[in-house]
C-alpha atoms as a PDB file:
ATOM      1  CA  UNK A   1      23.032 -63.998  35.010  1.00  0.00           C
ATOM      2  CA  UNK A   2      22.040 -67.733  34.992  1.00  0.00           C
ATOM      3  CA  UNK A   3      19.587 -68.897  32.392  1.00  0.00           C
ATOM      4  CA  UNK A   4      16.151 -70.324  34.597  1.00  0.00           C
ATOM      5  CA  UNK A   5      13.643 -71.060  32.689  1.00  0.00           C
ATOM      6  CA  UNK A   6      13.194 -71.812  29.312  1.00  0.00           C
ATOM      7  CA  UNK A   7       9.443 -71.784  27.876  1.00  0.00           C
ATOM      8  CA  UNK A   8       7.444 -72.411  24.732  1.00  0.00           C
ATOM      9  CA  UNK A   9       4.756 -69.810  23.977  1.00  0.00           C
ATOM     10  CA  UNK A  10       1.524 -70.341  22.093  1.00  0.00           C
ATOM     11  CA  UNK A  11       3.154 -69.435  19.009  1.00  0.00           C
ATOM     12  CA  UNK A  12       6.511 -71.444  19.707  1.00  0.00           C
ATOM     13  CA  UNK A  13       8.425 -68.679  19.794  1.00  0.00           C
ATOM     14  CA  UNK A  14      10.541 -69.190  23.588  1.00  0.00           C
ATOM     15  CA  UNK A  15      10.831 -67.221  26.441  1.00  0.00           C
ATOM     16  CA  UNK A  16      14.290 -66.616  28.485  1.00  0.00           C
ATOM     17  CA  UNK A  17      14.048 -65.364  32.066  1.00  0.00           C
ATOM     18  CA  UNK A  18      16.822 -64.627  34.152  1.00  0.00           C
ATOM     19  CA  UNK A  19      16.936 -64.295  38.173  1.00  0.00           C
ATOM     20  CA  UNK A  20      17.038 -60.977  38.183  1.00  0.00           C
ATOM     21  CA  UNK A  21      14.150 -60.199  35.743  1.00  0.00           C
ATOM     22  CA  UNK A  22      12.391 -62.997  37.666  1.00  0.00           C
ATOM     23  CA  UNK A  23      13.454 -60.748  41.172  1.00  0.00           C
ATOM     24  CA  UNK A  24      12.206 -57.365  39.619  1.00  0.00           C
ATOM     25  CA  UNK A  25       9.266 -59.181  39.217  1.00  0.00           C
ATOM     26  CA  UNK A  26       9.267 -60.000  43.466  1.00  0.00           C
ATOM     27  CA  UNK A  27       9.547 -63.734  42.483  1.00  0.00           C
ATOM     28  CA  UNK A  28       6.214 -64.064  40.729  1.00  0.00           C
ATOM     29  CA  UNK A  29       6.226 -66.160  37.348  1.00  0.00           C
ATOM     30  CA  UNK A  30       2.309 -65.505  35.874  1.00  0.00           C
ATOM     31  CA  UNK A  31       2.994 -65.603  32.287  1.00  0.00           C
ATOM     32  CA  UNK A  32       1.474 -61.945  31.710  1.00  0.00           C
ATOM     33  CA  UNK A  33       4.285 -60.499  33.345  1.00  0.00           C
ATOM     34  CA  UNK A  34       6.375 -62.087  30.806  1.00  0.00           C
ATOM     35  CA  UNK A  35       4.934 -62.543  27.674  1.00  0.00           C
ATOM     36  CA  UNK A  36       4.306 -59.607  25.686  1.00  0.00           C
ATOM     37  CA  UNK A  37       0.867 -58.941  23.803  1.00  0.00           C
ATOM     38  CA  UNK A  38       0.382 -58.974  19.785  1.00  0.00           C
ATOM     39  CA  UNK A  39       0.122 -55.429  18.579  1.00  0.00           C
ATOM     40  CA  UNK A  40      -3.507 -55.490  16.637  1.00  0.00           C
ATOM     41  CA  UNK A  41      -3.796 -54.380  13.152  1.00  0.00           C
ATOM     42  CA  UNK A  42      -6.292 -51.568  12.778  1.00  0.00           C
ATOM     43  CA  UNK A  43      -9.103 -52.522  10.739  1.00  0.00           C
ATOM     44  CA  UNK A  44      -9.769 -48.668   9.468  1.00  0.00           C
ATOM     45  CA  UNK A  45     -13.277 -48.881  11.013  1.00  0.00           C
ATOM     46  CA  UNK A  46     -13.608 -45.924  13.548  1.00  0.00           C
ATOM     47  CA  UNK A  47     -14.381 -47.059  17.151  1.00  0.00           C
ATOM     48  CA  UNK A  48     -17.735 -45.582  17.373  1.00  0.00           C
ATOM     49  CA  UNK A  49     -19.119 -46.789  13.731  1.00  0.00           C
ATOM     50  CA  UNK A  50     -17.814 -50.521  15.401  1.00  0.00           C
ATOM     51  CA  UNK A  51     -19.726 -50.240  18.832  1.00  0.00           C
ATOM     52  CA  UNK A  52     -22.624 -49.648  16.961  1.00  0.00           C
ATOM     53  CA  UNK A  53     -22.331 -52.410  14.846  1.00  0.00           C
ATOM     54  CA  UNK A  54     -21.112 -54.288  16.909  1.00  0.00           C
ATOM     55  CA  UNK A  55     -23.633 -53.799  19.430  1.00  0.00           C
ATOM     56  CA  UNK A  56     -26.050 -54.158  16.434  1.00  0.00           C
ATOM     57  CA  UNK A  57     -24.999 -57.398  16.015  1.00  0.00           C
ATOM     58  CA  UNK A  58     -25.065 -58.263  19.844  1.00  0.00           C
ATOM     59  CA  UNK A  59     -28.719 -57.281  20.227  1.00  0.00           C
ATOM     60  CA  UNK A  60     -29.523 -59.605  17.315  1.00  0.00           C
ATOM     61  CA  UNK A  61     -27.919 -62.455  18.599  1.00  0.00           C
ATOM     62  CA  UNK A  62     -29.115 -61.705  21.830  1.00  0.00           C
ATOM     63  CA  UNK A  63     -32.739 -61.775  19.805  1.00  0.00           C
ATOM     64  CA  UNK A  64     -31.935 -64.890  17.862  1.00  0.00           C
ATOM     65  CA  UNK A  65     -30.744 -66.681  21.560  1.00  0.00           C
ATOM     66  CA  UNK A  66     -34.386 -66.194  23.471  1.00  0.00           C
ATOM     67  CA  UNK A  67     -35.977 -67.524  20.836  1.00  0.00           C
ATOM     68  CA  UNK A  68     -34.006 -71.038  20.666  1.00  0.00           C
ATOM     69  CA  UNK A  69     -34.582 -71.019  24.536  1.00  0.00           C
ATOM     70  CA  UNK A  70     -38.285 -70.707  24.105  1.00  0.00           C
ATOM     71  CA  UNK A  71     -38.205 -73.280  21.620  1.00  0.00           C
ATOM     72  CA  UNK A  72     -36.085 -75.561  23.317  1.00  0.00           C
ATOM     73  CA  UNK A  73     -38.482 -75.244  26.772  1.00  0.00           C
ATOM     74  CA  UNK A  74     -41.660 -75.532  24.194  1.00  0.00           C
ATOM     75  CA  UNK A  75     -39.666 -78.836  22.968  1.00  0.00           C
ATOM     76  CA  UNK A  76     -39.073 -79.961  26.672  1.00  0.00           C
ATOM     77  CA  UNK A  77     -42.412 -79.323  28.245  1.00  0.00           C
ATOM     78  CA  UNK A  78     -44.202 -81.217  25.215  1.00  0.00           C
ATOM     79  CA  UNK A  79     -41.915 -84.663  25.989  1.00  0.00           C
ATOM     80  CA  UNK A  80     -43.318 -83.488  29.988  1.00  0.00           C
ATOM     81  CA  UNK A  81     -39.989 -81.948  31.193  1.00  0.00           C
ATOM     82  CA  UNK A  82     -40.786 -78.409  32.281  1.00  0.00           C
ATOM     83  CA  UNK A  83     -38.029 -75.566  33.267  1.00  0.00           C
END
């Protein structure tokens, strides 16, 4: 097996690919094929007690966001440039 392609990740760790890994792969070379994904550490927060914040959170933001855009058109329209 001869050595292709050499590649730094994000995290500098470096990726080997062979021809016939790159062949089982029908010749395509998107890095998600080849890179492998972080495990994530479980917070201990059940799933459906974090939607709900979560979502919680969203809607507030969400909240927080129109009002800045009314503000900013308010601010806009008063110096005569209108959306």
């Amino acid at each position: 097996m001869s050595e292709v392609n050499v590649r730094k990740h994000e995290k500098n760790s470096v990726l080997q690919d062979d021809t016939e890994k790159i062949a089982e792969q029908d010749y395509i070379l998107t890095p998600g094929r080849y890179v492998g994904v972080e495990e994530q550490e479980d917070d201990g927060e059940p799933f459906e007690e974090k939607m709900v914040r979560l979502t919680s959170e969203l809607s507030d933001l969400f909240k927080q966001s129109h009002k800045l855009e009314a503000e900013v058109k308010e601010k806009l329209g008063a110096i005569g440039y209108e959306l």
